[in-house]
PDB file of N, CA and C in Angstrom:
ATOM      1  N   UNK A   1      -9.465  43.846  -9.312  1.00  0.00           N
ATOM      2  CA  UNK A   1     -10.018  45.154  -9.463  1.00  0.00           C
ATOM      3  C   UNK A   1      -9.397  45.804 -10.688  1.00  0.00           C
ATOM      4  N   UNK A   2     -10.042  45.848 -11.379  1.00  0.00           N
ATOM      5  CA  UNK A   2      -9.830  46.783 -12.566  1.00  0.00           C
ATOM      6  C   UNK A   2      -9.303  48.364 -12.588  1.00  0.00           C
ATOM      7  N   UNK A   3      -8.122  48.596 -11.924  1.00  0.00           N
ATOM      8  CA  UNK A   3      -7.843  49.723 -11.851  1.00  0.00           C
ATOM      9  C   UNK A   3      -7.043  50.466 -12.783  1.00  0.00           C
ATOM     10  N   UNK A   4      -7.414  52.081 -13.124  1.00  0.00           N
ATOM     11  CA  UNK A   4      -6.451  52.922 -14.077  1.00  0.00           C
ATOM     12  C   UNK A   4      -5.793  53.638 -13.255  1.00  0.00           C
ATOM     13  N   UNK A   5      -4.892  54.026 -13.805  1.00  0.00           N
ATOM     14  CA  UNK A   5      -3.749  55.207 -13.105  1.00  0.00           C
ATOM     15  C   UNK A   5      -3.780  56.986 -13.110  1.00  0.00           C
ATOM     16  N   UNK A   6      -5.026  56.890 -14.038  1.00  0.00           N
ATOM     17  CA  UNK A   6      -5.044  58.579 -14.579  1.00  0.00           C
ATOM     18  C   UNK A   6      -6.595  58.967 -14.279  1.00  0.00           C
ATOM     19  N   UNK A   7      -6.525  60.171 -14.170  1.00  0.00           N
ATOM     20  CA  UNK A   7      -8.100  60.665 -14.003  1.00  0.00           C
ATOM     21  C   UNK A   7      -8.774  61.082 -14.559  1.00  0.00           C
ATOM     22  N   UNK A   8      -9.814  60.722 -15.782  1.00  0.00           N
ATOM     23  CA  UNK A   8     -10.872  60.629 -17.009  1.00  0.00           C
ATOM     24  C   UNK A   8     -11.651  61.592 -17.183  1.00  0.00           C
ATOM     25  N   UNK A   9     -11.849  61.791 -15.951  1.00  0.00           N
ATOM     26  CA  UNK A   9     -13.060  62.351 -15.856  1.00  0.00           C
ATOM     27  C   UNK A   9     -13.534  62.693 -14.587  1.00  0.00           C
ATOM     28  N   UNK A  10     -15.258  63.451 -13.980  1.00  0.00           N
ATOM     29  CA  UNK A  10     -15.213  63.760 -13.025  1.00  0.00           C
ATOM     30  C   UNK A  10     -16.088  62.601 -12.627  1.00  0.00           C
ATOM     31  N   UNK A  11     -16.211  61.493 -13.183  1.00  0.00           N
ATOM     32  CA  UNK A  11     -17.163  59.985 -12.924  1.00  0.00           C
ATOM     33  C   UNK A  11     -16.108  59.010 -12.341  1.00  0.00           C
ATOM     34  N   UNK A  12     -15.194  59.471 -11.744  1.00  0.00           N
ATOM     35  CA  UNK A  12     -13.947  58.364 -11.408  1.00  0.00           C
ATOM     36  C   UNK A  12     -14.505  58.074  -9.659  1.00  0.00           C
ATOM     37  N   UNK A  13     -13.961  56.682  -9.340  1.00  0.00           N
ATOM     38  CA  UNK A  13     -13.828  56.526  -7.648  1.00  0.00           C
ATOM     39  C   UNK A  13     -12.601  56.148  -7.169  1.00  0.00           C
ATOM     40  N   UNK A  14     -11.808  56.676  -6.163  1.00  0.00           N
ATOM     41  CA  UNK A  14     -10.980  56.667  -6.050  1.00  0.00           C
ATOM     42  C   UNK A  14     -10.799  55.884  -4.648  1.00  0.00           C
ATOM     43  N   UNK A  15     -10.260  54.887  -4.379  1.00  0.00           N
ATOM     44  CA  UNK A  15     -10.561  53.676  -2.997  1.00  0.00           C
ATOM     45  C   UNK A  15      -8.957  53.022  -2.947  1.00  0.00           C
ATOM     46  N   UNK A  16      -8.635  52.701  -1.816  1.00  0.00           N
ATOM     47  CA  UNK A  16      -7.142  52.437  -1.305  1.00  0.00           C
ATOM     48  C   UNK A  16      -7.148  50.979  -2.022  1.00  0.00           C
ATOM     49  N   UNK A  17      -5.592  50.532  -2.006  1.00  0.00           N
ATOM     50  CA  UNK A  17      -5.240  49.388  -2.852  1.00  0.00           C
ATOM     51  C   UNK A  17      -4.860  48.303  -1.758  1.00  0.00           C
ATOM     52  N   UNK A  18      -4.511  49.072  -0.620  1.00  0.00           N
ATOM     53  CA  UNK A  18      -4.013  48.400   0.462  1.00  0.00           C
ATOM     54  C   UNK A  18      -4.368  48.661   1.621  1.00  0.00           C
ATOM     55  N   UNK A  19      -4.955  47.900   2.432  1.00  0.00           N
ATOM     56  CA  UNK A  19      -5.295  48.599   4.129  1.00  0.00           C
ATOM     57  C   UNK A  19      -4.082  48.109   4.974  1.00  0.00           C
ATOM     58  N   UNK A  20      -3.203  47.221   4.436  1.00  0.00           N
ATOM     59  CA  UNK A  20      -2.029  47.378   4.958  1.00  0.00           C
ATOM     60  C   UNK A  20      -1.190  48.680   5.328  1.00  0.00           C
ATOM     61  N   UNK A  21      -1.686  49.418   6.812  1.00  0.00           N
ATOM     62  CA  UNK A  21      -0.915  50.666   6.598  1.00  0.00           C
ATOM     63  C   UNK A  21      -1.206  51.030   8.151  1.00  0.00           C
ATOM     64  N   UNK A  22      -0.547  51.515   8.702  1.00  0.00           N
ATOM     65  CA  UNK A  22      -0.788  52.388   9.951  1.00  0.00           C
ATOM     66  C   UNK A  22      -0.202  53.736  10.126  1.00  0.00           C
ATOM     67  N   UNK A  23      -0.390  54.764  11.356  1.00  0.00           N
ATOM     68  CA  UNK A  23      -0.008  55.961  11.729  1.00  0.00           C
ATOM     69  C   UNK A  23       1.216  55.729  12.553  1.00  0.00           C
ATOM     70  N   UNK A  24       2.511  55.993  11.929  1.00  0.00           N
ATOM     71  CA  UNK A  24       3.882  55.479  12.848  1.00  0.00           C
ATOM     72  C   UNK A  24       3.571  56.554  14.217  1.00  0.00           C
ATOM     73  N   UNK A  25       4.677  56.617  15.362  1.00  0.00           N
ATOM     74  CA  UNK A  25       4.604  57.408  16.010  1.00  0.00           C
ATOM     75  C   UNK A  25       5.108  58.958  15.740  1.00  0.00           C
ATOM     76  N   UNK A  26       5.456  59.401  14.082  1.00  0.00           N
ATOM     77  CA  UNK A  26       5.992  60.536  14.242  1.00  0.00           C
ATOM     78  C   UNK A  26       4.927  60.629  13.299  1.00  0.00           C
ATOM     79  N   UNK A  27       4.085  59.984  13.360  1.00  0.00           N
ATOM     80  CA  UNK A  27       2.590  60.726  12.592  1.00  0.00           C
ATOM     81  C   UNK A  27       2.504  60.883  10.970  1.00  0.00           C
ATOM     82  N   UNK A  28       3.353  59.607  10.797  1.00  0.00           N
ATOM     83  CA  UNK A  28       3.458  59.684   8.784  1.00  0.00           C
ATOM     84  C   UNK A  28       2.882  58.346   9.073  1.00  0.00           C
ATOM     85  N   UNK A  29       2.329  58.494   7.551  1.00  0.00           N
ATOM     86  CA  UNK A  29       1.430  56.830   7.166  1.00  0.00           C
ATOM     87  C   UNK A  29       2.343  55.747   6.493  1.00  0.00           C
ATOM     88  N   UNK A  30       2.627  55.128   7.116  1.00  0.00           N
ATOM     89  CA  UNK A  30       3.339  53.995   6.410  1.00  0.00           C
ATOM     90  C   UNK A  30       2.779  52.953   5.895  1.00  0.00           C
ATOM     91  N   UNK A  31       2.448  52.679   4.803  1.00  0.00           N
ATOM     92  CA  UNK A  31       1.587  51.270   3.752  1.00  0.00           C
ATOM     93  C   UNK A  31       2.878  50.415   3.542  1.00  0.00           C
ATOM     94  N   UNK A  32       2.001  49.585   3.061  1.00  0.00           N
ATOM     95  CA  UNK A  32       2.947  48.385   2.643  1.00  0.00           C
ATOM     96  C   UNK A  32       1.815  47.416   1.389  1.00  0.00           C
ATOM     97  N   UNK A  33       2.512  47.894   0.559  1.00  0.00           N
ATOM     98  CA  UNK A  33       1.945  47.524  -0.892  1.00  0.00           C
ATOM     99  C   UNK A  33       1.862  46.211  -0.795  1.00  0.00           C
ATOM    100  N   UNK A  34       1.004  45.566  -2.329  1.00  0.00           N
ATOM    101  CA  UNK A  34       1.272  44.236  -2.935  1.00  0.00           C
ATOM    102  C   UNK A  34       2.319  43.603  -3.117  1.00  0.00           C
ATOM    103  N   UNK A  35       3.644  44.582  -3.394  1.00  0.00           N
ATOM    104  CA  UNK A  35       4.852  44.575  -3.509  1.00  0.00           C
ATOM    105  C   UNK A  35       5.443  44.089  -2.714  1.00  0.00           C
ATOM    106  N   UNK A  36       5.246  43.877  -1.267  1.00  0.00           N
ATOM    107  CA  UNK A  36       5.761  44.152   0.285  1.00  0.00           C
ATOM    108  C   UNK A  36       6.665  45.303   0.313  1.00  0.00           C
ATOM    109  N   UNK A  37       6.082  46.465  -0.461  1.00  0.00           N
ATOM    110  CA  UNK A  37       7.369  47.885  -0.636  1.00  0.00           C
ATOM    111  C   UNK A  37       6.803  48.654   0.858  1.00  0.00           C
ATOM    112  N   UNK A  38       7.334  49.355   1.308  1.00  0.00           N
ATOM    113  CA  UNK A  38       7.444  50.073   2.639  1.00  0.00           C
ATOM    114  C   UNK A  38       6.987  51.733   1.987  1.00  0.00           C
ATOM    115  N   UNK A  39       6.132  52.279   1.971  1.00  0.00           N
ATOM    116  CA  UNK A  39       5.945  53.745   1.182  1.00  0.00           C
ATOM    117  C   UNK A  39       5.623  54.246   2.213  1.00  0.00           C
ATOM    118  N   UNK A  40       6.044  55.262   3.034  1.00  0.00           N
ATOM    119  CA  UNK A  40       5.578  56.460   3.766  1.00  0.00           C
ATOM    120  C   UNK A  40       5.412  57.495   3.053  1.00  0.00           C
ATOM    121  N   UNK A  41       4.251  58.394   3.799  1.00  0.00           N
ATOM    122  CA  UNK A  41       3.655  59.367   3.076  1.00  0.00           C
ATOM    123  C   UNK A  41       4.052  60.551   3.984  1.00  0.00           C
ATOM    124  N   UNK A  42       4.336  61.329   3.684  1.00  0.00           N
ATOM    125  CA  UNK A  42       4.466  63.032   3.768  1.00  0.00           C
ATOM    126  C   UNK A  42       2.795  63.346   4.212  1.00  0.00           C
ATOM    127  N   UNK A  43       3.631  64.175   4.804  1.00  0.00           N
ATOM    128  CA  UNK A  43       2.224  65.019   5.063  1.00  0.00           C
ATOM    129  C   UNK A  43       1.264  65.470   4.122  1.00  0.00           C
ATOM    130  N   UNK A  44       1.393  66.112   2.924  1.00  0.00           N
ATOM    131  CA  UNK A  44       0.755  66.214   1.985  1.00  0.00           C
ATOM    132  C   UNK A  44       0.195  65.076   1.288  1.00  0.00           C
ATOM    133  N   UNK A  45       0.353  63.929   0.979  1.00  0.00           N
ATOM    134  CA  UNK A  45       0.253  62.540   0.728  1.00  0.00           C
ATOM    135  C   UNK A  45      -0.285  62.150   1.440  1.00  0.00           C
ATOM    136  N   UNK A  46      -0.390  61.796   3.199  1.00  0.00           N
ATOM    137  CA  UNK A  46      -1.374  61.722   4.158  1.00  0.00           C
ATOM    138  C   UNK A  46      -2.680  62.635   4.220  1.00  0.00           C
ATOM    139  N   UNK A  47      -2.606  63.682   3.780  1.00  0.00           N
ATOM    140  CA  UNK A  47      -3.617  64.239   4.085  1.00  0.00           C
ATOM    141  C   UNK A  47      -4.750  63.597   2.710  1.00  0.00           C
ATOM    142  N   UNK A  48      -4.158  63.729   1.600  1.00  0.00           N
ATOM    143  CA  UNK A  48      -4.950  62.512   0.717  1.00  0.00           C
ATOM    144  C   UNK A  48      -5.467  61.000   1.031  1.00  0.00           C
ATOM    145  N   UNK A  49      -4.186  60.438   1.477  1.00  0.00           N
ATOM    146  CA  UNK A  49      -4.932  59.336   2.248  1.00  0.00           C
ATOM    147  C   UNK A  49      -5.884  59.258   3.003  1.00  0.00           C
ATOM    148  N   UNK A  50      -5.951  59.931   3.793  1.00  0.00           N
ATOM    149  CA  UNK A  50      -6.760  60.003   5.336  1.00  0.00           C
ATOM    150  C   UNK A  50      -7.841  60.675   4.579  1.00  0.00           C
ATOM    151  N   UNK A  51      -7.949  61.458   3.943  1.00  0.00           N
ATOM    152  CA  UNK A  51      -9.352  61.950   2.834  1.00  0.00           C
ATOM    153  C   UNK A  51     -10.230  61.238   2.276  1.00  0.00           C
ATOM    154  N   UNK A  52      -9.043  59.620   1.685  1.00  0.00           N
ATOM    155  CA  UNK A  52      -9.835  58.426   0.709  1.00  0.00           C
ATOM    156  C   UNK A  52     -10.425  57.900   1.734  1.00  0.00           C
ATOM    157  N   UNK A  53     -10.110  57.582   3.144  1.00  0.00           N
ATOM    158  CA  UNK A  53     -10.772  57.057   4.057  1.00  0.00           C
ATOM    159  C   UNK A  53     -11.576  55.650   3.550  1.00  0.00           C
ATOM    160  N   UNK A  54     -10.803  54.988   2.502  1.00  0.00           N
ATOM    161  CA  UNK A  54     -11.178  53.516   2.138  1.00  0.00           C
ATOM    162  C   UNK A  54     -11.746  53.813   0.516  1.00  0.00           C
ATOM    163  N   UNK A  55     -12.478  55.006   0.192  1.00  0.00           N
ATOM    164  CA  UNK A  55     -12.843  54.970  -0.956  1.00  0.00           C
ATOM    165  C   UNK A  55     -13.893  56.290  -1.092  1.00  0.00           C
ATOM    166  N   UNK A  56     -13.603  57.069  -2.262  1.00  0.00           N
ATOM    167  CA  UNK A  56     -14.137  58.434  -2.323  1.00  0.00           C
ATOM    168  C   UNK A  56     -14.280  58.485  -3.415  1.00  0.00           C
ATOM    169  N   UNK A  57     -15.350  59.702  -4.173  1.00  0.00           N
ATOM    170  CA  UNK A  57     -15.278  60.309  -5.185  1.00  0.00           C
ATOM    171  C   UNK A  57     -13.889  61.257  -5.479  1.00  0.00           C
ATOM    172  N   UNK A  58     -13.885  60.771  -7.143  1.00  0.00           N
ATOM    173  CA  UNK A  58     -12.591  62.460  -7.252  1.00  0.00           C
ATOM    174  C   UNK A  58     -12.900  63.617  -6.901  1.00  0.00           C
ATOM    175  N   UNK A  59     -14.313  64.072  -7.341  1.00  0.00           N
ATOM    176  CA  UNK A  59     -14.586  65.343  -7.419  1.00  0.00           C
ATOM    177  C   UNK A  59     -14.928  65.660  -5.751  1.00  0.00           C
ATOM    178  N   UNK A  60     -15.052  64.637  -4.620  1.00  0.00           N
ATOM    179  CA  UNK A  60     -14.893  65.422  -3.134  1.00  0.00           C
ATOM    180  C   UNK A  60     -13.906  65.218  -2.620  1.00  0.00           C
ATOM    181  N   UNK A  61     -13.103  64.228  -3.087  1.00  0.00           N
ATOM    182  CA  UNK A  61     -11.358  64.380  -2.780  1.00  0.00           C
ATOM    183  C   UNK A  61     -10.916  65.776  -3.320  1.00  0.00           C
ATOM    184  N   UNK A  62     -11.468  66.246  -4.460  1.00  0.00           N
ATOM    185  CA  UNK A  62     -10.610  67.022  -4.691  1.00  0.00           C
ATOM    186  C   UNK A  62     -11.390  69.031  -3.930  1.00  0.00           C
ATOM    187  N   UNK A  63     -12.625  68.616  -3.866  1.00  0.00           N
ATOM    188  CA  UNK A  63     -13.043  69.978  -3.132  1.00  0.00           C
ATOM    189  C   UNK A  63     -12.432  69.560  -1.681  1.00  0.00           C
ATOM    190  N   UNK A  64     -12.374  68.602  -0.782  1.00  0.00           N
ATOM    191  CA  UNK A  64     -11.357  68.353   0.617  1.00  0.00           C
ATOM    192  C   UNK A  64      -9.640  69.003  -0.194  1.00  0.00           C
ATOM    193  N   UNK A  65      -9.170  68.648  -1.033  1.00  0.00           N
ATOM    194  CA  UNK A  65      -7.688  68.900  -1.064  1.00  0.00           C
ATOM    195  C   UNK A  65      -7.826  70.371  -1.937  1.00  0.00           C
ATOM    196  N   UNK A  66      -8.285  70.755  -2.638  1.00  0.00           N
ATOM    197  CA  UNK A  66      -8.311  72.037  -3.100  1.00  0.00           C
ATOM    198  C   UNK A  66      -7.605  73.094  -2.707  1.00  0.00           C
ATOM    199  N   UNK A  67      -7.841  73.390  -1.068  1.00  0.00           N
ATOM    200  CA  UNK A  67      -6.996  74.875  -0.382  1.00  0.00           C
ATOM    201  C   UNK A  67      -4.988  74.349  -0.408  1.00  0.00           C
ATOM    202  N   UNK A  68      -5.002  72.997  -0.786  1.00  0.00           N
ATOM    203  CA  UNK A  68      -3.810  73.007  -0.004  1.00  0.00           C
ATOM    204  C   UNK A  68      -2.724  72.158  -1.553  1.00  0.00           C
ATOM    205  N   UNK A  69      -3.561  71.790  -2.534  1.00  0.00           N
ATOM    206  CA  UNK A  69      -3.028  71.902  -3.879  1.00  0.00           C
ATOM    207  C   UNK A  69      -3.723  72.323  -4.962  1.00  0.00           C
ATOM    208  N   UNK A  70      -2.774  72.287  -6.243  1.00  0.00           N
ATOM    209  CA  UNK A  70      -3.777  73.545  -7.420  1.00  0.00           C
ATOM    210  C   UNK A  70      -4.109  72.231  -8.308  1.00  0.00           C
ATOM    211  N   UNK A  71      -4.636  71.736  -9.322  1.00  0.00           N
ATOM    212  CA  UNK A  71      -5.670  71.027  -9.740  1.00  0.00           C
ATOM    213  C   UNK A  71      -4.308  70.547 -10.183  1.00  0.00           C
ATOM    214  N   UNK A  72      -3.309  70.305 -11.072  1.00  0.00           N
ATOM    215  CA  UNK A  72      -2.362  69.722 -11.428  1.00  0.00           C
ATOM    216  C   UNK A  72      -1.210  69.117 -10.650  1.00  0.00           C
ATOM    217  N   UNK A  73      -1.334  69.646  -9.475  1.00  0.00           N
ATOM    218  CA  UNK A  73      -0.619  68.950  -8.773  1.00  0.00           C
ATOM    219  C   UNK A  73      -0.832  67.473  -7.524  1.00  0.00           C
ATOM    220  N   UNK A  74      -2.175  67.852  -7.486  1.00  0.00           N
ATOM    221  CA  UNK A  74      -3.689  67.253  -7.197  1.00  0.00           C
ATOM    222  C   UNK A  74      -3.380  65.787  -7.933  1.00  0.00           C
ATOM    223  N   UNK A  75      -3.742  65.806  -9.730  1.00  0.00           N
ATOM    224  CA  UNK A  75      -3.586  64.829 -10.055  1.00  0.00           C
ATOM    225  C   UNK A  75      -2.188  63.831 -10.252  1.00  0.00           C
ATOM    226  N   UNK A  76      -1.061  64.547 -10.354  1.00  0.00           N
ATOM    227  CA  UNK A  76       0.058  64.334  -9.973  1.00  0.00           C
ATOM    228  C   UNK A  76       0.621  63.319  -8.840  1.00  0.00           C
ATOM    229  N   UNK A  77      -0.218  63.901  -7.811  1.00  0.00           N
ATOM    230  CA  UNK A  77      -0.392  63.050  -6.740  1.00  0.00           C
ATOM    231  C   UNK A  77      -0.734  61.814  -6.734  1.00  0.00           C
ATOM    232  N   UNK A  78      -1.733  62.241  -7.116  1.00  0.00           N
ATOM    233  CA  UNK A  78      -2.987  60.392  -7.231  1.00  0.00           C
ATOM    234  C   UNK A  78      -2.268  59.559  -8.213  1.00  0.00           C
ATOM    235  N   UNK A  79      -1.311  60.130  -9.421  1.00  0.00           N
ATOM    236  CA  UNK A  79      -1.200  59.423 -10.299  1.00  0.00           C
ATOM    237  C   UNK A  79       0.252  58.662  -9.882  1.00  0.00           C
ATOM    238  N   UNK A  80       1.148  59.482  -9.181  1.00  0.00           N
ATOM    239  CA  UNK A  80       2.559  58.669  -7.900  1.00  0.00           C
ATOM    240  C   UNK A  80       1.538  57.323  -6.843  1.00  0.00           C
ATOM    241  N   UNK A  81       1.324  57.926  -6.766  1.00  0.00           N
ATOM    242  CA  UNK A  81       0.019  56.588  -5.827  1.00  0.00           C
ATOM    243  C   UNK A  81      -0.691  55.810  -6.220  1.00  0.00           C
ATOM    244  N   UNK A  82      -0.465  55.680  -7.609  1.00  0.00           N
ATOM    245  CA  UNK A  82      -1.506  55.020  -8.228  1.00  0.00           C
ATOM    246  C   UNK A  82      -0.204  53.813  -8.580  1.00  0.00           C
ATOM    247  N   UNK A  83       0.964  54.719  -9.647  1.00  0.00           N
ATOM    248  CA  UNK A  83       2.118  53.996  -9.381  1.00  0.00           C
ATOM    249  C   UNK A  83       3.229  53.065  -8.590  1.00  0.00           C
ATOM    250  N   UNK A  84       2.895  53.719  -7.300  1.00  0.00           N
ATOM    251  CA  UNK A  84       3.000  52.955  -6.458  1.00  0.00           C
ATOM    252  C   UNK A  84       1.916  51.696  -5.824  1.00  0.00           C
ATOM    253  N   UNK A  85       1.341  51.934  -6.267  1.00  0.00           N
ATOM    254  CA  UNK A  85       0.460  50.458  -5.882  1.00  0.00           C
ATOM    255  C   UNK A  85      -0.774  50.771  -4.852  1.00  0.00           C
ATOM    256  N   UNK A  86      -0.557  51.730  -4.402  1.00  0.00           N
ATOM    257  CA  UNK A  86      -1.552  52.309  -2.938  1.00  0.00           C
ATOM    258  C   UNK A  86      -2.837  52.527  -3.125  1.00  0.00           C
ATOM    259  N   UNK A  87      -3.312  53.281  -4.421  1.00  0.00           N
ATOM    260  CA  UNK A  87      -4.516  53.344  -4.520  1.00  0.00           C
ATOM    261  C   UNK A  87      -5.245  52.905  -5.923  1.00  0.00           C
ATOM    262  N   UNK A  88      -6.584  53.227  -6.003  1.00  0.00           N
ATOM    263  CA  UNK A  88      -6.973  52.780  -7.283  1.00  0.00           C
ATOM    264  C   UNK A  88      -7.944  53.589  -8.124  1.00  0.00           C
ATOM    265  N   UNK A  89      -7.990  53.625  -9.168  1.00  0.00           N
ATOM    266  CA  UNK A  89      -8.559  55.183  -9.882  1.00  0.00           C
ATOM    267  C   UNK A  89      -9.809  53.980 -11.069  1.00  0.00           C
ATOM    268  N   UNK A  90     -10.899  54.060 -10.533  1.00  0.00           N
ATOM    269  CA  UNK A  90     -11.714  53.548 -11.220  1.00  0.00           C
ATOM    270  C   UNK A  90     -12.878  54.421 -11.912  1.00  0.00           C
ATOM    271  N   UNK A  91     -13.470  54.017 -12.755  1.00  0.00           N
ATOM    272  CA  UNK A  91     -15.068  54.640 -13.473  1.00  0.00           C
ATOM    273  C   UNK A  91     -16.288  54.162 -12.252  1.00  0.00           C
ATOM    274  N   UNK A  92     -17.336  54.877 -12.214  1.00  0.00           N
ATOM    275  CA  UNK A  92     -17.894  54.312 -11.235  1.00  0.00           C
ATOM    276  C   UNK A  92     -18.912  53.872 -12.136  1.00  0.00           C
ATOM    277  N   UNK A  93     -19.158  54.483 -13.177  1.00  0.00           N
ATOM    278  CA  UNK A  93     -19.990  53.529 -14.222  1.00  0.00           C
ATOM    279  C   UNK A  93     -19.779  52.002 -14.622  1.00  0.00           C
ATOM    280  N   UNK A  94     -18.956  51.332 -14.641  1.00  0.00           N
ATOM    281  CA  UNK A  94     -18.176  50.029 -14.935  1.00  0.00           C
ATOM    282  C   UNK A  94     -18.601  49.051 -14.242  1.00  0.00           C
ATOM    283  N   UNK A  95     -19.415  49.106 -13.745  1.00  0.00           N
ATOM    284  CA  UNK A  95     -20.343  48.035 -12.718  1.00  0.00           C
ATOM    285  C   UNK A  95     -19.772  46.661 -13.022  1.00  0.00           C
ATOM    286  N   UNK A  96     -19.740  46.060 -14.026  1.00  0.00           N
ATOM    287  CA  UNK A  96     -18.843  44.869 -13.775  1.00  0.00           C
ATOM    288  C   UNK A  96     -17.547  45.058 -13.347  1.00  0.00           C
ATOM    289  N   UNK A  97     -16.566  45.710 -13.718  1.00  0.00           N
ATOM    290  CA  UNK A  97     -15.321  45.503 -13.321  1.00  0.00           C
ATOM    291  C   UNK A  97     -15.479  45.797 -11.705  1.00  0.00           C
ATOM    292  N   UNK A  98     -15.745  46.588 -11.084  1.00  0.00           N
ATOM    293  CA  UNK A  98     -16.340  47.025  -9.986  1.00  0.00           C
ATOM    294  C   UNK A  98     -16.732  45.779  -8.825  1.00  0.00           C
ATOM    295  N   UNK A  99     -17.592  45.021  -9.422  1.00  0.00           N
ATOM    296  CA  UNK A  99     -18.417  44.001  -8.993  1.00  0.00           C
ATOM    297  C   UNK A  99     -17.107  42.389  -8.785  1.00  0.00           C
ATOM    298  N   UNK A 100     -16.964  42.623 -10.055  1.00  0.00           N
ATOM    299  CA  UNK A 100     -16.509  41.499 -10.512  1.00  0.00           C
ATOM    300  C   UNK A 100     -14.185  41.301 -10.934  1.00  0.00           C
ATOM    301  N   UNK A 101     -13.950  42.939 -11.066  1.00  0.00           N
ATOM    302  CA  UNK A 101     -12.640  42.819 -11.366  1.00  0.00           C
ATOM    303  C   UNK A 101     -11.704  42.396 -10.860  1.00  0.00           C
TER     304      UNK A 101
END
């Protein structure tokens, strides 16, 4: 999969890197990367996750997260997660990489 780390534009799709992940019992998301790295998410970080729900647009990820971050901190986010391995920040125009990356 052809993935970038930053957000281009409002033509991006944004879809998890790993379904390796469950809801522990104190209700944080714990993934487990390509890496075999152990990343739990905060509540604020979960509530993004649980938003991508496998794979979303930016622009309704970001009207869902809107009340609860300001547009820079928003991408900030995605872009720690992107770093970490968890998710993936694609063009949705790119039909080959998409198809084929």
């Amino acid at each position: 999969m052809a993935c970038g780390n930053t957000i281009k534009g409002k033509n991006e799709l944004i879809s998890w890197k790993s379904n390796n992940w469950y809801e522990r019992e104190d209700g944080l998301i714990e993934i487990i990367n390509f890496s075999c790295e152990r990343i739990v998410l905060n509540e604020k970080y979960k509530l993004i996750w649980e938003a991508i729900d496998y794979e979303i647009d930016v622009e309704e990820l970001w009207e869902f997260c809107k009340n609860t971050f300001d547009k820079e901190e928003f991408i900030e986010r995605l872009e720690l997660m992107t770093e970490k391995d968890i998710i993936c920040i694609e063009n949705k125009d790119d039909s080959y990489n998409r198809l084929f990356g």
